[in-house]
PDB file of N, CA and C in Angstrom:
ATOM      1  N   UNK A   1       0.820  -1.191   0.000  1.00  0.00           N
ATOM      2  CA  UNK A   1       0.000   0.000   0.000  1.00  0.00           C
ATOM      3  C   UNK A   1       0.866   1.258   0.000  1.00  0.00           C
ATOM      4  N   UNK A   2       1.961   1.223   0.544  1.00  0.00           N
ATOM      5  CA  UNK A   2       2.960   2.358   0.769  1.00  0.00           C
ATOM      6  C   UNK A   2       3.543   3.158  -0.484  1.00  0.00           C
ATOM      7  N   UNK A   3       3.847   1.426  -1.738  1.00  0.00           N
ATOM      8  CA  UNK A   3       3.878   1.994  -3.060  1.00  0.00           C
ATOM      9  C   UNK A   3       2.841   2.814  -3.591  1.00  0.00           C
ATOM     10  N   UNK A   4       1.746   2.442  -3.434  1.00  0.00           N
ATOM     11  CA  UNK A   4       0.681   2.520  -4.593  1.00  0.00           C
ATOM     12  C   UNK A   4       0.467   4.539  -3.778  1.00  0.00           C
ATOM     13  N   UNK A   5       0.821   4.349  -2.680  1.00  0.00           N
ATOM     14  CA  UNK A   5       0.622   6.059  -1.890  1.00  0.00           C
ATOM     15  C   UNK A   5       1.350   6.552  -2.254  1.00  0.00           C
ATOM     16  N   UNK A   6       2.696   6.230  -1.966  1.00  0.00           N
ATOM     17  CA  UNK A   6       3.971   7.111  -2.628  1.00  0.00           C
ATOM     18  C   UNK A   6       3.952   7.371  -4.343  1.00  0.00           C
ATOM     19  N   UNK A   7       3.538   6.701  -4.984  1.00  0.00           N
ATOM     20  CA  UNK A   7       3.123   6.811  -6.807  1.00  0.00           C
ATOM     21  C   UNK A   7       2.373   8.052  -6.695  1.00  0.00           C
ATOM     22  N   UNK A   8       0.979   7.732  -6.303  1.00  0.00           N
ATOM     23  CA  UNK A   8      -0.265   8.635  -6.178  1.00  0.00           C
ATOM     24  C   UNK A   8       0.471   9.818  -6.128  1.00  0.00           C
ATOM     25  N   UNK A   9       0.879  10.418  -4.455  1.00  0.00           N
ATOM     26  CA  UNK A   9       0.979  11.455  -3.981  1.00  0.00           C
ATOM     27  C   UNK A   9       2.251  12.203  -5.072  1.00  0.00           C
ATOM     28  N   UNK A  10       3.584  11.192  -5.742  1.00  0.00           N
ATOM     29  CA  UNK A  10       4.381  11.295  -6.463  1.00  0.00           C
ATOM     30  C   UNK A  10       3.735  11.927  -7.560  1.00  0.00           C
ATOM     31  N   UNK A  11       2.562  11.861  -8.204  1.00  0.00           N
ATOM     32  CA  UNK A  11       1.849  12.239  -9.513  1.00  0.00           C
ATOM     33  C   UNK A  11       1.183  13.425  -9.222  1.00  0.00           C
ATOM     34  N   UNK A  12       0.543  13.437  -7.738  1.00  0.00           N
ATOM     35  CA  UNK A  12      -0.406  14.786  -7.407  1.00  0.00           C
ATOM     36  C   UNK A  12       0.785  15.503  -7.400  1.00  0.00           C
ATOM     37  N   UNK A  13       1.971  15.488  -6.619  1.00  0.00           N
ATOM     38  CA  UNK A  13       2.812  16.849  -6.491  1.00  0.00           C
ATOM     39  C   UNK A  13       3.150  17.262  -7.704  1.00  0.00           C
ATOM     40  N   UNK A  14       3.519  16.256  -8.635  1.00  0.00           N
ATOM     41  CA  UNK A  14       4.176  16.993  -9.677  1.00  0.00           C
ATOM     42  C   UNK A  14       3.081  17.533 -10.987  1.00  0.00           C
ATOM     43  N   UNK A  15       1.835  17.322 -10.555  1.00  0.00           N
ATOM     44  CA  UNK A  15       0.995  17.621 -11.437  1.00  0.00           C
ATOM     45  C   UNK A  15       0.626  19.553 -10.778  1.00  0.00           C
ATOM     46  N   UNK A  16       0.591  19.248  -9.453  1.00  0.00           N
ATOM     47  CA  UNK A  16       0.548  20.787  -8.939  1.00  0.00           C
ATOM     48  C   UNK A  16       1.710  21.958  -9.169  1.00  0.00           C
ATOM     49  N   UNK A  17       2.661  21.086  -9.610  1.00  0.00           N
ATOM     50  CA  UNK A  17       4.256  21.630 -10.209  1.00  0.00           C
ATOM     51  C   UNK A  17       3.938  22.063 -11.623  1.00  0.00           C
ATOM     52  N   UNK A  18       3.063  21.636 -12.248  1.00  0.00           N
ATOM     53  CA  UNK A  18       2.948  21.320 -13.735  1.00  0.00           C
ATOM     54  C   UNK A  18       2.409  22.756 -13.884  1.00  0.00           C
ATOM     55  N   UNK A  19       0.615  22.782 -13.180  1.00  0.00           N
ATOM     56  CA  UNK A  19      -0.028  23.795 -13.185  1.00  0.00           C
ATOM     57  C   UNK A  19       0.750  24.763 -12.841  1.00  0.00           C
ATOM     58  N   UNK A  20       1.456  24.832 -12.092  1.00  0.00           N
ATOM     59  CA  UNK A  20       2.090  26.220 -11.651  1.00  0.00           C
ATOM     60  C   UNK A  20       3.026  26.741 -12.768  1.00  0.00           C
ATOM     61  N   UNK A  21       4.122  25.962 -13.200  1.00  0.00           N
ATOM     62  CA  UNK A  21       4.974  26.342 -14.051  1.00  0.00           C
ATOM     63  C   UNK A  21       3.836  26.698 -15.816  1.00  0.00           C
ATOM     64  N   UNK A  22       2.783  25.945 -16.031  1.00  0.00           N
ATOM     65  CA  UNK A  22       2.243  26.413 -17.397  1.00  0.00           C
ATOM     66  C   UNK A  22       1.846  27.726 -16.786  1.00  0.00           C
ATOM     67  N   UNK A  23       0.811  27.692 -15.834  1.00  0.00           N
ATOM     68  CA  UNK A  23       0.542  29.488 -15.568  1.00  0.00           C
ATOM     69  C   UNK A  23       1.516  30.218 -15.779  1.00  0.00           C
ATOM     70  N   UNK A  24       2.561  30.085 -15.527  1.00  0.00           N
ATOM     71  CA  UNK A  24       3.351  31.500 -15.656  1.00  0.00           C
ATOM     72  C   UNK A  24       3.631  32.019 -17.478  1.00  0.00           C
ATOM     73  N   UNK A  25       3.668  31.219 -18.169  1.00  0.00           N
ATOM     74  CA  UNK A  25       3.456  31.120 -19.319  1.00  0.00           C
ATOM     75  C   UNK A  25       1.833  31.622 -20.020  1.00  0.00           C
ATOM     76  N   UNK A  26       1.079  31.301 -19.172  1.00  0.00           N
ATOM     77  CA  UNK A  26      -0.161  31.837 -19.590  1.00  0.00           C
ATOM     78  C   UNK A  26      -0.825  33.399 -18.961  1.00  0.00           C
ATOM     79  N   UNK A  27      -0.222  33.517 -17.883  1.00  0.00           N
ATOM     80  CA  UNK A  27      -0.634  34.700 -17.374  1.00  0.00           C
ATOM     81  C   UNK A  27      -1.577  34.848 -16.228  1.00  0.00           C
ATOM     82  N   UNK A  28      -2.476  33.396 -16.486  1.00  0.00           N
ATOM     83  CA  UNK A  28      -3.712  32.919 -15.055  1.00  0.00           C
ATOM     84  C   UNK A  28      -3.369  31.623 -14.856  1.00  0.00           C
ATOM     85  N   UNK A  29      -4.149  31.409 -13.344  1.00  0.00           N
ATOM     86  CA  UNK A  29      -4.112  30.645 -12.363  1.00  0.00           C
ATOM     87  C   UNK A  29      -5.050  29.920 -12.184  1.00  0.00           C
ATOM     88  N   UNK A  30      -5.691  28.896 -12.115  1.00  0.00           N
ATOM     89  CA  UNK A  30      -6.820  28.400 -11.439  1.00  0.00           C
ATOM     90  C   UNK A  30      -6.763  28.036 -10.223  1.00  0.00           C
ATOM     91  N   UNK A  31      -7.613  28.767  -9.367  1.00  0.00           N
ATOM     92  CA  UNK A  31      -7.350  28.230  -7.644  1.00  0.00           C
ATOM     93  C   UNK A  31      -9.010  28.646  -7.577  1.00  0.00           C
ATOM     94  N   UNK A  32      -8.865  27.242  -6.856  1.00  0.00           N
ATOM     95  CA  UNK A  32     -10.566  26.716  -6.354  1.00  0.00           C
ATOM     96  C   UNK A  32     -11.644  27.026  -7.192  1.00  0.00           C
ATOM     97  N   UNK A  33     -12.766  26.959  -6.799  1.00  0.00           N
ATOM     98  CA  UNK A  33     -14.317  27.193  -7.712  1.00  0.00           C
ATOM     99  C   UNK A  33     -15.350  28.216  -7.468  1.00  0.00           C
ATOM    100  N   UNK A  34     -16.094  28.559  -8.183  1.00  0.00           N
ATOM    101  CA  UNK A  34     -16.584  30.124  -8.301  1.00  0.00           C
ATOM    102  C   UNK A  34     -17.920  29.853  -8.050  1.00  0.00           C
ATOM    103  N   UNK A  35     -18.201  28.535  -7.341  1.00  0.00           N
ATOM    104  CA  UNK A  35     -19.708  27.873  -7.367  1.00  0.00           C
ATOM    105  C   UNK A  35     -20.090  27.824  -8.837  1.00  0.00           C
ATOM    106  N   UNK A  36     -21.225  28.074  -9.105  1.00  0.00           N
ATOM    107  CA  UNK A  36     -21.460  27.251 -10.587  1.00  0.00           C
ATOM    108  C   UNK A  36     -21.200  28.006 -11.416  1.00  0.00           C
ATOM    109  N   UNK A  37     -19.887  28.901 -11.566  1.00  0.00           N
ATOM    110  CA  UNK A  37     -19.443  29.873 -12.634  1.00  0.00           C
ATOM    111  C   UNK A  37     -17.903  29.224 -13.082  1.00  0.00           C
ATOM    112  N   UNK A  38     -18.069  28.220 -12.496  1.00  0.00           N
ATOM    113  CA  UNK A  38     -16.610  27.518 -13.138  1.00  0.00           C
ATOM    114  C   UNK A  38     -15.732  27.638 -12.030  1.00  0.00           C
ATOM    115  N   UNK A  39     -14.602  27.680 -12.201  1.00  0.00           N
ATOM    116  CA  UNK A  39     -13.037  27.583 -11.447  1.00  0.00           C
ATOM    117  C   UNK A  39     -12.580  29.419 -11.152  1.00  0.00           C
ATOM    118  N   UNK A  40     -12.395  29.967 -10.045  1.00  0.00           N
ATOM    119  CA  UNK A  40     -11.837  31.174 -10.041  1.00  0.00           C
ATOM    120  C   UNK A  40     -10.621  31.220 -10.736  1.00  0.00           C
ATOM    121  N   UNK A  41     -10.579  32.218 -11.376  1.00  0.00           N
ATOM    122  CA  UNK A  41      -8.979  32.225 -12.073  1.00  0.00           C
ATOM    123  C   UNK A  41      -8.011  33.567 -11.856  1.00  0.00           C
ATOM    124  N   UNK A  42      -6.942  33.436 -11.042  1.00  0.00           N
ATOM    125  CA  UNK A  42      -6.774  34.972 -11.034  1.00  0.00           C
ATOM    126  C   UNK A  42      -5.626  35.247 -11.992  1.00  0.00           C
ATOM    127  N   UNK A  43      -5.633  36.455 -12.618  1.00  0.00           N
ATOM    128  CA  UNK A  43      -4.510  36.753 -13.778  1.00  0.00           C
ATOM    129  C   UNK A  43      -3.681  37.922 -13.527  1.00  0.00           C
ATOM    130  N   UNK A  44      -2.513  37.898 -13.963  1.00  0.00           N
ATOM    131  CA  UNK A  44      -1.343  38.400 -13.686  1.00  0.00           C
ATOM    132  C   UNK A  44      -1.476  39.733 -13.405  1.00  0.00           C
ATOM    133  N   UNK A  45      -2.177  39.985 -14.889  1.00  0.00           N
ATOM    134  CA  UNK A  45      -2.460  41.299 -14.856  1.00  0.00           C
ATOM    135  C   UNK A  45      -3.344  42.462 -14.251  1.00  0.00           C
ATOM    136  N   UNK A  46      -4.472  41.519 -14.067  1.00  0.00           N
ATOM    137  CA  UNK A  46      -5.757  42.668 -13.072  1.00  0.00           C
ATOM    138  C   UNK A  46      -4.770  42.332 -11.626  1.00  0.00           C
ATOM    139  N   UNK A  47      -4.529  41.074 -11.266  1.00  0.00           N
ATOM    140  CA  UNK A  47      -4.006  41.406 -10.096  1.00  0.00           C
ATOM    141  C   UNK A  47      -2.506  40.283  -9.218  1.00  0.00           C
ATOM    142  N   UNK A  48      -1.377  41.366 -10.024  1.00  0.00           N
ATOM    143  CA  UNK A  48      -0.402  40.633  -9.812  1.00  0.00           C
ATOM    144  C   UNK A  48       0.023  39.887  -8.401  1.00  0.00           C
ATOM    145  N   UNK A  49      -0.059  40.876  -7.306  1.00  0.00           N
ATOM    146  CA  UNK A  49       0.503  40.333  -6.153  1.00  0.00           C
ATOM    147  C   UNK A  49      -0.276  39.005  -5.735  1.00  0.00           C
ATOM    148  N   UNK A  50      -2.056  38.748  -5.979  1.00  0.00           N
ATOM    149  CA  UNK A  50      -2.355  37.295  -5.567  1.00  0.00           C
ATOM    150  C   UNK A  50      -1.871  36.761  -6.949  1.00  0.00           C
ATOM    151  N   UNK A  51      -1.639  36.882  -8.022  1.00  0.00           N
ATOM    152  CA  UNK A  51      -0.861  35.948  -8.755  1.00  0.00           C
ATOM    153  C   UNK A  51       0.257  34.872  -8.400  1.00  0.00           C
ATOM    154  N   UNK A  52       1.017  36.067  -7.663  1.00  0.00           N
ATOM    155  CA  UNK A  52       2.393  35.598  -7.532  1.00  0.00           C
ATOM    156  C   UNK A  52       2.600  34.962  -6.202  1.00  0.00           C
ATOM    157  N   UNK A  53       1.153  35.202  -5.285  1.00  0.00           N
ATOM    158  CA  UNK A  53       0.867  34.232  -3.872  1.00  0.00           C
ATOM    159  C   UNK A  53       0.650  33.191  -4.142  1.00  0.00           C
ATOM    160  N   UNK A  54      -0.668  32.908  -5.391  1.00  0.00           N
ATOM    161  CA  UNK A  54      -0.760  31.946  -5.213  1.00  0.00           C
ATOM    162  C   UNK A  54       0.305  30.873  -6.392  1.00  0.00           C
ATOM    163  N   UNK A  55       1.475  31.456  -7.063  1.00  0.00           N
ATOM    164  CA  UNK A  55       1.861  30.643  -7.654  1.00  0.00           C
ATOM    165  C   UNK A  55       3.584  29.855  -6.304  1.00  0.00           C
ATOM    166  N   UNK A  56       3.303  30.910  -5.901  1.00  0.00           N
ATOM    167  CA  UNK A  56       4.103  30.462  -4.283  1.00  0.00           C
ATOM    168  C   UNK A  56       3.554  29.339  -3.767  1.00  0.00           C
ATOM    169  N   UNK A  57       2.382  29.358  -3.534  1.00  0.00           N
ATOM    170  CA  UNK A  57       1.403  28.800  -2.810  1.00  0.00           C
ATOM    171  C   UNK A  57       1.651  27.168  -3.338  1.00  0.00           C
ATOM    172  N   UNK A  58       1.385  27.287  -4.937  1.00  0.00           N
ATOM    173  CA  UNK A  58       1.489  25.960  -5.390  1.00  0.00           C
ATOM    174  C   UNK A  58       2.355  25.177  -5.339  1.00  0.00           C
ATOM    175  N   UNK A  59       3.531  26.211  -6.048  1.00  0.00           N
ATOM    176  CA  UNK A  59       5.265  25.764  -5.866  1.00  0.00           C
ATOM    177  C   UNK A  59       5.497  25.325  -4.547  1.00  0.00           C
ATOM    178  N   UNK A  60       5.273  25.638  -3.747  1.00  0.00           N
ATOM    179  CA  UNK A  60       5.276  24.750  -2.034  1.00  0.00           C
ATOM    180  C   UNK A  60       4.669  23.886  -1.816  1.00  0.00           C
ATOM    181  N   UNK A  61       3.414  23.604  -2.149  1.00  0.00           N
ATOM    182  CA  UNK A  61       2.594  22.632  -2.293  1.00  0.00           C
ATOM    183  C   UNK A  61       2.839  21.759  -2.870  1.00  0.00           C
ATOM    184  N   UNK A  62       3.561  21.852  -4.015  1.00  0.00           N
ATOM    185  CA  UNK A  62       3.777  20.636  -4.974  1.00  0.00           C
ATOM    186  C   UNK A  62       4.907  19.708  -4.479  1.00  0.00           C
ATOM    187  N   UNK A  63       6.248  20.761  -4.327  1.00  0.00           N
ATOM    188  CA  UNK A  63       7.288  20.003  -3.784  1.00  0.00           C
ATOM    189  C   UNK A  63       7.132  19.571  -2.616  1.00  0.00           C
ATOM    190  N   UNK A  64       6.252  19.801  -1.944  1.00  0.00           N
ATOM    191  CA  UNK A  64       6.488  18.959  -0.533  1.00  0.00           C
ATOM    192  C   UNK A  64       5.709  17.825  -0.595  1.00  0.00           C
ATOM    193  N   UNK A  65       4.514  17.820  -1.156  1.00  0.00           N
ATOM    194  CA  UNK A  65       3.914  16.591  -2.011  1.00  0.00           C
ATOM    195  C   UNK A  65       4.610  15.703  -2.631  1.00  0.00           C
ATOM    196  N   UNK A  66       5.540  16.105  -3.346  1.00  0.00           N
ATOM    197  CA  UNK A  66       6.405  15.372  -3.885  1.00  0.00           C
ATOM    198  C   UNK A  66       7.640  15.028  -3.127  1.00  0.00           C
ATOM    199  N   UNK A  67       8.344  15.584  -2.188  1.00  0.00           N
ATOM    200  CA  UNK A  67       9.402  15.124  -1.638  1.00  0.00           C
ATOM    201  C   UNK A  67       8.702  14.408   0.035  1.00  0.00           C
ATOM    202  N   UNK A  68       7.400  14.562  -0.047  1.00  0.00           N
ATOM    203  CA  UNK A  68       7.031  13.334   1.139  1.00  0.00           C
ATOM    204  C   UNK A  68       6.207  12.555   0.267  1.00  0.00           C
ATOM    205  N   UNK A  69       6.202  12.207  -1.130  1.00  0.00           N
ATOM    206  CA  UNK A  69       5.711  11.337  -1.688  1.00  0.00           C
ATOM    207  C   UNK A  69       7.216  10.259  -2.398  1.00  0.00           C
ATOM    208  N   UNK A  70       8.660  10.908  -2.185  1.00  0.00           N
ATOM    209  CA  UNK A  70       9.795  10.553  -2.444  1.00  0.00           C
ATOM    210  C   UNK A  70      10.184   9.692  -1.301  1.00  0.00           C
ATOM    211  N   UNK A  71      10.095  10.602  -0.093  1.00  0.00           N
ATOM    212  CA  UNK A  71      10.936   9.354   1.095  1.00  0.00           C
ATOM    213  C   UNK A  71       9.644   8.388   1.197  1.00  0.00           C
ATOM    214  N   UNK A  72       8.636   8.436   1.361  1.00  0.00           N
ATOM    215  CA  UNK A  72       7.733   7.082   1.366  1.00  0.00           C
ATOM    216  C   UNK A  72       8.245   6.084   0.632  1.00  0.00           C
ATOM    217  N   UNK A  73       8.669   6.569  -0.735  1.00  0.00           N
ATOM    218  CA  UNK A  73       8.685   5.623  -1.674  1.00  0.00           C
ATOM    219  C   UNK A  73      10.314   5.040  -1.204  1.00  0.00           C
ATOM    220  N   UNK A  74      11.243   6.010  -0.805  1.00  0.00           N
ATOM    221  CA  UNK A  74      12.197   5.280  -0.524  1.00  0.00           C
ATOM    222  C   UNK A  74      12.345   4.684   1.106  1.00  0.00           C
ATOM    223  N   UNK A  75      11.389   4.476   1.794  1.00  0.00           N
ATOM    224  CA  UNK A  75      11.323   4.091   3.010  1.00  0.00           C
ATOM    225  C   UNK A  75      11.814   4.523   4.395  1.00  0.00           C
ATOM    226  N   UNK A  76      11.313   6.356   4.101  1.00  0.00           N
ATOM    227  CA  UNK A  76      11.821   6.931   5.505  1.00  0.00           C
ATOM    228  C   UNK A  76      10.958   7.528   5.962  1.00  0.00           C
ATOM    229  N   UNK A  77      10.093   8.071   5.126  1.00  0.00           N
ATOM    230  CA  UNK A  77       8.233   8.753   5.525  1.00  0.00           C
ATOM    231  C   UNK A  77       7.629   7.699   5.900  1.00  0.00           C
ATOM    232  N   UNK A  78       6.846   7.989   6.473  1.00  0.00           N
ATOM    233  CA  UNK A  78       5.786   6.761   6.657  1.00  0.00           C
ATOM    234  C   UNK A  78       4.688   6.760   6.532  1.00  0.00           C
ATOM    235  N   UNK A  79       3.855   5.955   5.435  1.00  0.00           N
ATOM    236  CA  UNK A  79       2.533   6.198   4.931  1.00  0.00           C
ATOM    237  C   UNK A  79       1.287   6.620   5.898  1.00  0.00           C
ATOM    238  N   UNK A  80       0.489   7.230   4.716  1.00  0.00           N
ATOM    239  CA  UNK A  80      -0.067   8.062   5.706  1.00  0.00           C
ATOM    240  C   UNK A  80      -1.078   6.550   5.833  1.00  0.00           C
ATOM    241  N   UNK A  81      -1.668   7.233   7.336  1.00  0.00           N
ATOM    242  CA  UNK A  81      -2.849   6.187   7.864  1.00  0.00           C
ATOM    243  C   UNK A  81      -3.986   5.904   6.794  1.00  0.00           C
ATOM    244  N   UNK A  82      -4.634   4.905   6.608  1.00  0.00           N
ATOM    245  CA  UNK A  82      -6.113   4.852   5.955  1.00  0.00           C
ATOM    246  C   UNK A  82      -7.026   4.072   6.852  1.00  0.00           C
ATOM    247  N   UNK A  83      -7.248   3.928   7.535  1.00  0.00           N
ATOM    248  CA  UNK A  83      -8.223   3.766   8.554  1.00  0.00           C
ATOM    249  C   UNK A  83      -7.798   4.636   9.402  1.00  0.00           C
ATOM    250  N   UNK A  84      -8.161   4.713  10.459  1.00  0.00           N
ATOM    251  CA  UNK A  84      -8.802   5.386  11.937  1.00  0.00           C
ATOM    252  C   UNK A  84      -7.746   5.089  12.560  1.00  0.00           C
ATOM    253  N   UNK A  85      -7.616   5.812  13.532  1.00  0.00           N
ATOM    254  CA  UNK A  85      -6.433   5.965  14.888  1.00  0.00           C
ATOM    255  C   UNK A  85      -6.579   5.265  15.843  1.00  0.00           C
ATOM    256  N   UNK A  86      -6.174   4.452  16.536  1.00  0.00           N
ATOM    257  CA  UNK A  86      -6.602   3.815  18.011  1.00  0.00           C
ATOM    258  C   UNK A  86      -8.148   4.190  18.336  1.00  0.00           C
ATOM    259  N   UNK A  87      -8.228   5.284  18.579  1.00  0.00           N
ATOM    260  CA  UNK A  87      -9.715   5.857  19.304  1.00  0.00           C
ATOM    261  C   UNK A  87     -11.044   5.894  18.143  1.00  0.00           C
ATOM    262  N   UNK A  88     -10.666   5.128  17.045  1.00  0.00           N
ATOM    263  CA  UNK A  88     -11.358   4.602  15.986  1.00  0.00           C
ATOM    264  C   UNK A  88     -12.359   4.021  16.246  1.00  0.00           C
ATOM    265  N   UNK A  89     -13.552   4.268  15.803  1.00  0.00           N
ATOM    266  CA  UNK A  89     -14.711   3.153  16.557  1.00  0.00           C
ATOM    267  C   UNK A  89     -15.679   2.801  15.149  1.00  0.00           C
ATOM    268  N   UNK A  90     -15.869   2.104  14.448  1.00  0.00           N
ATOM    269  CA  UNK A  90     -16.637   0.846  13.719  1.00  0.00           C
ATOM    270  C   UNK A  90     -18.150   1.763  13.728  1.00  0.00           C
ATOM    271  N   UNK A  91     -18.752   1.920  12.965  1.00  0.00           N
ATOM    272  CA  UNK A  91     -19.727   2.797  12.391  1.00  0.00           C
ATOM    273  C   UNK A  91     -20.534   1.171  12.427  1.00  0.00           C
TER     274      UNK A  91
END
């Protein structure tokens, strides 16, 4: 299971790496949803400084996704839980 987490989380970080680096090339961002108007998008130009937060935002996000999706895979993280904690109780 540790593989199949460390892959996963290995693909989410670098896919959040991906988005970040094409935005800068495009000029907008997609971060979160606008309720039923689609995806908020903020762009460089109406408003640079959350541009450049949230392309921070991602760039941190991604690599740490990815470098605790790295030691899992090489056996020094330790997968995250998928069931319940000790104080877990059976529904």
């Amino acid at each position: 299971m540790a593989i199949f987490q460390g892959l996963f989380l290995l693909a989410v970080g670098l896919l959040i790496l991906a988005i970040a680096f094409r935005s800068l090339s495009r000029g907008w961002i997609p971060f979160g949803s606008n309720g039923f108007k689609g995806s908020l998008e903020i762009r460089r130009q109406e408003n640079p400084a959350s541009f450049w937060a949230v392309i921070a935002l991602y760039a941190l996000l991604g690599c740490a996704v990815a470098l605790y999706a790295a030691l899992m895979l090489i056996g020094i993280a330790p997968p995250l839980p998928l069931r319940g904690g000790q104080g877990h109780v059976p529904c």
